[in-house]
Protein backbone atom coordinates (compact mmCIF):
# COMPACT_ATOMS: atom_id res chain seq x y z
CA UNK A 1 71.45 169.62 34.11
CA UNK A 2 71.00 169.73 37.68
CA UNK A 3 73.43 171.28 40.36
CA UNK A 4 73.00 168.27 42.49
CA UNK A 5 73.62 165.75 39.37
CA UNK A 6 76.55 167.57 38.45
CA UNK A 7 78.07 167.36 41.93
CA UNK A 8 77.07 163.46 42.13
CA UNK A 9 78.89 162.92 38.74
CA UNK A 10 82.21 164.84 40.11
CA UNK A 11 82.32 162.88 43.33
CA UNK A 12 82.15 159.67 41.28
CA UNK A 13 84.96 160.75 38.94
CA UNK A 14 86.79 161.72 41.36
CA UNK A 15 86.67 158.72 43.40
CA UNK A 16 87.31 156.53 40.37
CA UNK A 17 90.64 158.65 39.81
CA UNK A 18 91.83 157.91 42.86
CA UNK A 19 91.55 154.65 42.83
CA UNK A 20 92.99 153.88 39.50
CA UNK A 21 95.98 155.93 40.75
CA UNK A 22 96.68 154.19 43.53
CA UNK A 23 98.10 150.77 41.85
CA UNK A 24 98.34 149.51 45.20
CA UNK A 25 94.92 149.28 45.84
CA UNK A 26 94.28 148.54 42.95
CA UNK A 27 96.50 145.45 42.12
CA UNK A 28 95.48 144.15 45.91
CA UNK A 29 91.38 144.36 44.52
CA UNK A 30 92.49 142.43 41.72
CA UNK A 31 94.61 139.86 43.09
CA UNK A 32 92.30 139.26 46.18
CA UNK A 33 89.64 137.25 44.88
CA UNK A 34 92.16 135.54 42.03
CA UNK A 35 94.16 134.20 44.91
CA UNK A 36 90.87 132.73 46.77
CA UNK A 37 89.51 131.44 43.30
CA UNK A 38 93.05 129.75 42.55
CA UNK A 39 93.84 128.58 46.19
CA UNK A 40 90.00 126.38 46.43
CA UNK A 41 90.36 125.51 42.67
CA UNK A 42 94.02 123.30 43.41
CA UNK A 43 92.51 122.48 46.32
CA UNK A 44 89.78 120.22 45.40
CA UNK A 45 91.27 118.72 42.27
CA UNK A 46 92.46 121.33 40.05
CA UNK A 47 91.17 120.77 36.26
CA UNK A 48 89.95 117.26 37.13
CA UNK A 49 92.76 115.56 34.69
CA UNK A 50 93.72 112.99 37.06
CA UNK A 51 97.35 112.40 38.26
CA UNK A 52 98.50 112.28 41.91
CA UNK A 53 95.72 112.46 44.79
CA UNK A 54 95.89 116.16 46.57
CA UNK A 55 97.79 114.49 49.89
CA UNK A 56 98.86 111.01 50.97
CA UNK A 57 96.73 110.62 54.51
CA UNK A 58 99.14 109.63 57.20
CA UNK A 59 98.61 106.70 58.59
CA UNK A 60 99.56 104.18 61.17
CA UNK A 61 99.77 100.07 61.71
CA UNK A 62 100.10 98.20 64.21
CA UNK A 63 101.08 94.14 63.10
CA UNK A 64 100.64 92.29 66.01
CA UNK A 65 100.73 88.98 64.50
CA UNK A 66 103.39 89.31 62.23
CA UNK A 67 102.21 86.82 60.46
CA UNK A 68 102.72 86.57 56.51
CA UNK A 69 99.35 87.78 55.51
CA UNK A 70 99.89 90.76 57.71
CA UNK A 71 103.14 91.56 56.00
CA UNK A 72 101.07 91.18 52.55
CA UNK A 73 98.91 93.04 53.56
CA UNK A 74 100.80 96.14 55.05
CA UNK A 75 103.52 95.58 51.58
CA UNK A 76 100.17 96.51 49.61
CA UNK A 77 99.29 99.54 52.21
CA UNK A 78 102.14 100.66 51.68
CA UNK A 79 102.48 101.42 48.24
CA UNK A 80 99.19 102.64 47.99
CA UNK A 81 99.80 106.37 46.69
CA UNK A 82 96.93 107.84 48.62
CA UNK A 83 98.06 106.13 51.93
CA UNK A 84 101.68 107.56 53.96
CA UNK A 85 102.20 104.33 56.18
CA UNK A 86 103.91 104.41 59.32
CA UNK A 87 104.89 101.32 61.72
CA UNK A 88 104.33 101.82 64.83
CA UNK A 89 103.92 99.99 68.71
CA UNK A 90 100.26 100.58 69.37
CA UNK A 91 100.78 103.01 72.48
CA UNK A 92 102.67 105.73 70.22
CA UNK A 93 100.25 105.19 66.85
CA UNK A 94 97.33 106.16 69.82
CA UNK A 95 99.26 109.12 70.79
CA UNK A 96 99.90 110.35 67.49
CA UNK A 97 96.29 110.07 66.47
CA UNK A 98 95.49 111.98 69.66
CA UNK A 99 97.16 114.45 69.01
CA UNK A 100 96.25 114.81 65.24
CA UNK A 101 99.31 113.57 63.71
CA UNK A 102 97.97 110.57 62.42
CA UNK A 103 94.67 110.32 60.48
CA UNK A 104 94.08 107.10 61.58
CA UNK A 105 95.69 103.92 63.11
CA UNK A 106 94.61 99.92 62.23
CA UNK A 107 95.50 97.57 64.70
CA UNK A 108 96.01 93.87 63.47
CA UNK A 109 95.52 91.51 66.63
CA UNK A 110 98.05 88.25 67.37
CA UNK A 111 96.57 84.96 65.31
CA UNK A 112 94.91 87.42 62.93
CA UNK A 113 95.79 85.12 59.88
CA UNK A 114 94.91 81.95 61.56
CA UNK A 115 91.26 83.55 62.60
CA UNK A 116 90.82 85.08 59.25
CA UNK A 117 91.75 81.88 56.76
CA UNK A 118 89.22 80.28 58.85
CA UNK A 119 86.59 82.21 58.86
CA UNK A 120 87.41 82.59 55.17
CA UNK A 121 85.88 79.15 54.91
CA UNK A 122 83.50 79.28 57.68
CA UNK A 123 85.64 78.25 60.56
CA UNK A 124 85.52 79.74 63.96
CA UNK A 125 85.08 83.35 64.50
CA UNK A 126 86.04 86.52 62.42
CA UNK A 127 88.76 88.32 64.14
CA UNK A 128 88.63 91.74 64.76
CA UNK A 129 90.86 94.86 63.52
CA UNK A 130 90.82 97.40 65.90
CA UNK A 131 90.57 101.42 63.45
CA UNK A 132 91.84 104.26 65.88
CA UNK A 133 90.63 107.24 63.95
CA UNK A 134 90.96 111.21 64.55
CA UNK A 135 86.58 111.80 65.33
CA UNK A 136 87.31 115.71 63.60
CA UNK A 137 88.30 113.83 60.26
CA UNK A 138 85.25 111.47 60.19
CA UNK A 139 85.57 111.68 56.43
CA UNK A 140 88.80 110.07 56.63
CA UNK A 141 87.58 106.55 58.70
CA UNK A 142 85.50 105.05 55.23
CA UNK A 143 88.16 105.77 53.20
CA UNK A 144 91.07 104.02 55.60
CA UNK A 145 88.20 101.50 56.23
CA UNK A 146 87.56 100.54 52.50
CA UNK A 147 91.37 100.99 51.65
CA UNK A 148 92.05 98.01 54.50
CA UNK A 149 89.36 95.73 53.51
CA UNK A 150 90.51 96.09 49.73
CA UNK A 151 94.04 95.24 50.47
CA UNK A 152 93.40 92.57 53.06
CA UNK A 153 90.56 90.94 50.48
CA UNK A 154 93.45 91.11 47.37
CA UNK A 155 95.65 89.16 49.94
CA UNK A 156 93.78 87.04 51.63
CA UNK A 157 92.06 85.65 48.52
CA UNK A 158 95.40 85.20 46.40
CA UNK A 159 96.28 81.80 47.11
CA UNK A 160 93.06 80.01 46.78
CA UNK A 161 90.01 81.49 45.98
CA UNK A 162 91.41 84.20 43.03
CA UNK A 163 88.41 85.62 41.22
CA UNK A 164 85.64 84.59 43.81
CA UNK A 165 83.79 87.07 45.65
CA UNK A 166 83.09 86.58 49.41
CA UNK A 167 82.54 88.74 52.11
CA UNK A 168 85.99 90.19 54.38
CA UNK A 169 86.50 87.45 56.83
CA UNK A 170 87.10 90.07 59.52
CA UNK A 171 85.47 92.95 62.10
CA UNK A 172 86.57 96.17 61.64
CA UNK A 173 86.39 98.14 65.35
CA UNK A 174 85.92 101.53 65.04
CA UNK A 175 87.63 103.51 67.71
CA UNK A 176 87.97 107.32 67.93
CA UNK A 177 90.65 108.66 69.41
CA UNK A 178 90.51 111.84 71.35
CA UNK A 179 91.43 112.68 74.80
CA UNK A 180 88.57 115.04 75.19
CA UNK A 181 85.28 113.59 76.11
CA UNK A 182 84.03 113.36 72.18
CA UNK A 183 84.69 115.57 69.07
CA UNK A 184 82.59 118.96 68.78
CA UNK A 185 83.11 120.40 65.23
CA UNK A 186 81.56 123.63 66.92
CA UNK A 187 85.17 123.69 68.39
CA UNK A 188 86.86 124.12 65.40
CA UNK A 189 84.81 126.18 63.70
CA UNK A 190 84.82 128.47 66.43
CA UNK A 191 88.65 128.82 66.70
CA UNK A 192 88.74 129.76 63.35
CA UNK A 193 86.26 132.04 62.74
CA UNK A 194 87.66 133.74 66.21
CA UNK A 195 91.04 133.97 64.62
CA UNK A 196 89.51 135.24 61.83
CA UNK A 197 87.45 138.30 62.71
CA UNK A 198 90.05 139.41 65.26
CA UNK A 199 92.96 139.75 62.57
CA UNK A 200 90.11 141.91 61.04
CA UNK A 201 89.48 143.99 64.36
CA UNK A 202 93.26 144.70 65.12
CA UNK A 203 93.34 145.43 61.09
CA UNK A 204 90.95 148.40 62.11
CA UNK A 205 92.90 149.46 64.98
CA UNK A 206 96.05 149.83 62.71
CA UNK A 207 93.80 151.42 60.26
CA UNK A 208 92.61 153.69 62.68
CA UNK A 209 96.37 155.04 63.75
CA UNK A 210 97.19 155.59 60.00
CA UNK A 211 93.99 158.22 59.37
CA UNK A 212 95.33 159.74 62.83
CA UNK A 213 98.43 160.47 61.03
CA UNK A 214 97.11 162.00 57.91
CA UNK A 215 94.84 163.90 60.32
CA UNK A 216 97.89 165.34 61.50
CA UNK A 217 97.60 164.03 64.87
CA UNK A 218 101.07 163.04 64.88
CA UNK A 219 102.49 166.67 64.58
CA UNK A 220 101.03 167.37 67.78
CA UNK A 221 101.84 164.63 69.24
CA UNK A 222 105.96 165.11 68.47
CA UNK A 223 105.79 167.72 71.00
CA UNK A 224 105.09 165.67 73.88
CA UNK A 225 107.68 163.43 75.02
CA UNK A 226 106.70 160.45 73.32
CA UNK A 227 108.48 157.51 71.74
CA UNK A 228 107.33 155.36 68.81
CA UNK A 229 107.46 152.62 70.62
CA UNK A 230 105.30 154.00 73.64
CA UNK A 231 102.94 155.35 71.60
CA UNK A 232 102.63 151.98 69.32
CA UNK A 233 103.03 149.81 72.03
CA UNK A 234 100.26 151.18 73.93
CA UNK A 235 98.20 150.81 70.75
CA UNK A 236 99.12 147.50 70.91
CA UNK A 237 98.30 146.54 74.13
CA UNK A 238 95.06 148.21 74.00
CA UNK A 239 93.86 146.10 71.14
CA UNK A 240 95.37 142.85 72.69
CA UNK A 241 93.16 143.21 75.89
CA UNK A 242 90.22 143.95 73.75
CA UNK A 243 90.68 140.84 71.48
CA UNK A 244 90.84 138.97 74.89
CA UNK A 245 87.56 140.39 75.45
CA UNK A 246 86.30 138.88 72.49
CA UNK A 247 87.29 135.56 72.72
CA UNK A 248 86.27 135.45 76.08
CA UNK A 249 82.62 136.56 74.54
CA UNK A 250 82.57 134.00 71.62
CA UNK A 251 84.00 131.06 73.64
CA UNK A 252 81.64 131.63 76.61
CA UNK A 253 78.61 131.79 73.69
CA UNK A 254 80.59 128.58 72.39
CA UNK A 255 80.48 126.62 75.32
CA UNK A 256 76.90 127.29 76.28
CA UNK A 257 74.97 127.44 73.39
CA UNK A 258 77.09 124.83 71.32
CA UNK A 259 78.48 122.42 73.77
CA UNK A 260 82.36 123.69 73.53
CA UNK A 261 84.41 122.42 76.49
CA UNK A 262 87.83 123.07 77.14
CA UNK A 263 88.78 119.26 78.12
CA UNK A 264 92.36 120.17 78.11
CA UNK A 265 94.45 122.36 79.99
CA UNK A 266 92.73 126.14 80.97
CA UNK A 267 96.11 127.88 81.31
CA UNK A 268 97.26 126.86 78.18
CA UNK A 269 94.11 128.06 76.22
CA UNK A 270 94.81 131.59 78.16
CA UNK A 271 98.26 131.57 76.94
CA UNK A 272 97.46 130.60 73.65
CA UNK A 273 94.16 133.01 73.82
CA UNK A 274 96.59 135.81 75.28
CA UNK A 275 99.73 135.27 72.41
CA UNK A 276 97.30 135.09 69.42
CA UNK A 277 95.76 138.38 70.59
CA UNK A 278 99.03 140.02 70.60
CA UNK A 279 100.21 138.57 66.86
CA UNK A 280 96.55 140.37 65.96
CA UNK A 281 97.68 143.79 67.41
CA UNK A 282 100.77 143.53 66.34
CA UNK A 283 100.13 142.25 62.98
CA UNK A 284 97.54 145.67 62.36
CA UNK A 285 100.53 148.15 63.59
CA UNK A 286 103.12 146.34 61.35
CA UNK A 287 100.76 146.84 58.22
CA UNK A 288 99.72 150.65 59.53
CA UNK A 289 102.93 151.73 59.42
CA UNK A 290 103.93 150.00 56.17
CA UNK A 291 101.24 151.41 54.56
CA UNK A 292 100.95 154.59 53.08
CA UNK A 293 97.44 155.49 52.05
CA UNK A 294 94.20 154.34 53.81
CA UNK A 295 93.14 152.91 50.67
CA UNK A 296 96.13 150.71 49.73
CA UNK A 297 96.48 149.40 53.56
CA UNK A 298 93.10 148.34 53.75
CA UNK A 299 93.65 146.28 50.74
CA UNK A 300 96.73 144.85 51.87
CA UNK A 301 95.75 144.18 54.99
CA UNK A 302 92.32 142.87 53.86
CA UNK A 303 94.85 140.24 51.53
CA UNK A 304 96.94 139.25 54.50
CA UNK A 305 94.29 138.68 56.82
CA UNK A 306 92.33 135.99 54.21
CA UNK A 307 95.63 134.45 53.00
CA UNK A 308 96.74 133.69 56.81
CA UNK A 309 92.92 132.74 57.35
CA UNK A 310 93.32 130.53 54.43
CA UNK A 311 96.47 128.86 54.81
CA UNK A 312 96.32 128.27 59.05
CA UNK A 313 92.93 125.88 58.07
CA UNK A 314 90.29 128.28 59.63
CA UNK A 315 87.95 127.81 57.19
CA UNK A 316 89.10 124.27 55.74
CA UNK A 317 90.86 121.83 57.52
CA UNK A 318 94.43 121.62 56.81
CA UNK A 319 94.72 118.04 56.74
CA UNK A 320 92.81 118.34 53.06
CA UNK A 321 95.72 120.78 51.70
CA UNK A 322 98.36 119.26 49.73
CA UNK A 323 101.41 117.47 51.15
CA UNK A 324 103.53 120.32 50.48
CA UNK A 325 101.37 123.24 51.52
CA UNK A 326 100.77 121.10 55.19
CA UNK A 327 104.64 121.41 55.79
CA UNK A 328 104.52 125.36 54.27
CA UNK A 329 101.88 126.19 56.72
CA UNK A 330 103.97 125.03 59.67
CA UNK A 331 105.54 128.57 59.33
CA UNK A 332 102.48 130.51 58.63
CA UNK A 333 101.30 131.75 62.57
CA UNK A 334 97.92 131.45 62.32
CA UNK A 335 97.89 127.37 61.97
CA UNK A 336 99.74 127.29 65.35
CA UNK A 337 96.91 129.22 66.70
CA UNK A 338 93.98 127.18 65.29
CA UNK A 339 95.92 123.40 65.87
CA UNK A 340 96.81 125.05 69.59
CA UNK A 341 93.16 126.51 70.48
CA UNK A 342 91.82 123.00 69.12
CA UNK A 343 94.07 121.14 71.27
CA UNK A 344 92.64 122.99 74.07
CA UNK A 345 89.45 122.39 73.59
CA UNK A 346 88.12 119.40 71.90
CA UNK A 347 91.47 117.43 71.71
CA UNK A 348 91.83 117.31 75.49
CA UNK A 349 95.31 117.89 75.77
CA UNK A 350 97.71 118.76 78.42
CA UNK A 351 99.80 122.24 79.49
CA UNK A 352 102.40 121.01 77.18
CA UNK A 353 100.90 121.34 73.82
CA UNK A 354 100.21 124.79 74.71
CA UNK A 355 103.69 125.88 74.81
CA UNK A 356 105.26 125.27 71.15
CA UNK A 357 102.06 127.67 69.49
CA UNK A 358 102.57 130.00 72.63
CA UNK A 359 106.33 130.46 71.88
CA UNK A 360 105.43 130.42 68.11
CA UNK A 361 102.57 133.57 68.15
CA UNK A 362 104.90 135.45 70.69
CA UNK A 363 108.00 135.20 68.23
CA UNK A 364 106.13 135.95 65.22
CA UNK A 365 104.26 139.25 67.25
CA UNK A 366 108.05 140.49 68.99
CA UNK A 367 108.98 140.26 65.21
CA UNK A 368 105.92 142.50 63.56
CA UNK A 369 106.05 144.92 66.59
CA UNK A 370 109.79 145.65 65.75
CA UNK A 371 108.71 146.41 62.14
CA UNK A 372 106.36 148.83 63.52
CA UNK A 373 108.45 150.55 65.78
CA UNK A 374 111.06 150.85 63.01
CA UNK A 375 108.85 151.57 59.86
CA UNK A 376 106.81 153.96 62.15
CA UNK A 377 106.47 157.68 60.83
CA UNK A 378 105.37 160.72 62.00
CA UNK A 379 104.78 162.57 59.36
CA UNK A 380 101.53 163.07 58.11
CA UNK A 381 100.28 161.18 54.83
């Protein structure tokens, strides 16, 4: 046998050994791509046995003829299980819809019952209902549309034409609502692959202090006067301005070779820019100096990174998660940083929405830099 085969075969032993010893690692490699598989498998219908649909789609309605086949009709909306039906003045539905609260808004006009009975029967004109839809969720306008014309048809046709067929004896106006200049799905695909692949870059800059220490950087270091939190915190800010950089790259390739704009306000998508870059530095340091070997960190932080991806609807929108994971992700930082860079861009809005995800990132990032600083050792590993 070879010298060279015999050294190959030692190498791969040896590499084996360590990673079966280091449960870590090795329960993180496991439970990785179980958590993906399980997380996409609930997400789009589980074992297919029926039951419950995934998430009631918010919507509002606007009665403006109060008229009894409008209250029929929004009775039957209402307990529709796949439909969450809110009443609301037509000025605040809009806003909400802007803003992404609302899937979708439907409008009934004043006289809507007189104008449809008629035209029921052929007389005078069909009236119209006015849709305001969300243009990122086009998905979600056919199914609000054929929902509506279902209900108002099962209605409409109670009284005196039960079991005949005949066509809905109204106009249905699509509108989408956006205060941007029109939806770009570029827009959000960018903000989350950008949050993506920069929790991955400060990941390697945590990484990266963490083999300093078991190079035994750190005992040379402890002679200078240096405290863990300058020597962190510079760590910190160096892979915060660098992340910048990137996002500056990616949105500039964004906005010229994909038609990105950012219709709403330019400071805010700096601040919002600048505080998710610091959660990404800060969120590498915390898991450096949890971690103990290079191994075991990288597959913890490898975990984190796709479960935050995963949950703050980078790669699917959250709107399709269940009702109870939407109000669990409200705590999870990097939704706040894809629903705030989206609001920026695309959604058009003002300085204002930029402040709540601002506050959010910065809170969450004060919080994993004091980990660091406290869990930070300077012994070698």
């Amino acid at each position: 046998m070879s010298t060279a085969f015999t050294a190959f075969r030692a190498l791969v032993r040896k590499d084996i050994a360590l990673f079966v010893r280091d449960r870590r690692a090795l329960v993180v490699s496991v439970l990785t791509p179980i958590a993906v598989a399980a997380f996409f498998g609930s997400l789009f219908g589980g074992t297919g046995s029926g039951g419950s649909p995934i998430s009631r789609m918010p919507v509002g309605i606007t009665d403006l003829d109060n008229s009894a086949l409008t209250q029929a009709v929004v009775e039957s909306l209402t307990q529709d299980e796949s439909l969450d039906v809110q009443m609301l003045p037509e000025a605040q539905a809009r806003q909400l819809v802007k803003s992404g609260k609302l899937r979708a808004t439907m409008v009934f006009p004043a006289g809507f019952e007189t104008a449809a009975t008629g035209a029921l029967v052929g007389l005078g004109k069909m009236p119209d209902i006015q849709l305001l839809y969300d243009p990122s969720q086009s998905i979600v306008r056919p199914m609000v549309a054929g929902l509506l014309t279902q209900h108002v048809m099962q209605r409409i046709s109670r009284p005196n034409f039960i079991g005949g067929t005949r066509p809905a004896p109204f106009n249905l106006v699509d509108t989408a609502v956006t205060t941007g200049p029109r939806y770009n799905s570029y827009a959000h695909s960018f903000a989350g692959m950008s949050i993506q692949f920069i929790l991955f870059m400060g990941i390697d800059a945590g990484i990266t202090l963490l083999l300093m220490r078991q190079e035994g950087l750190w005992r040379r270091l402890r002679a200078a006067p240096l405290s863990r939190g300058v020597l962190v915190g510079s760590r910190a800010v160096a892979t915060m301005l660098i992340s910048m950089l990137i996002l500056t790259v990616v949105y500039l390739v964004a906005c010229l070779a994909f038609g990105v704009r950012i219709a709403g306000s330019v400071p805010g998508f700096i601040m919002i820019a600048a505080a998710f870059s610091l959660l990404a530095a800060t969120t590498g340091l915390m898991i450096s100096a949890l971690g103990r070997s290079v191994g075991a960190t990288r597959g913890v932080a490898i975990f984190s990174v796709l479960v935050l991806v995963m949950l703050g609807g980078a790669w699917v929108p959250s709107f399709l998660f269940p009702e109870w994971l939407q109000h669990v992700t409200e705590f999870v930082p990097t939704r706040w940083a894809v629903d705030g860079l989206d609001a920026m861009t695309w959604r058009g809005l003002p300085l204002q929405s930029a402040l709540a995800p601002t506050a959010i990132l910065i809170g969450w990032s004060v919080l994993f830099a004091s980990i660091a600083v406290w869990r930070f050792s300077w012994e070698d590993g």
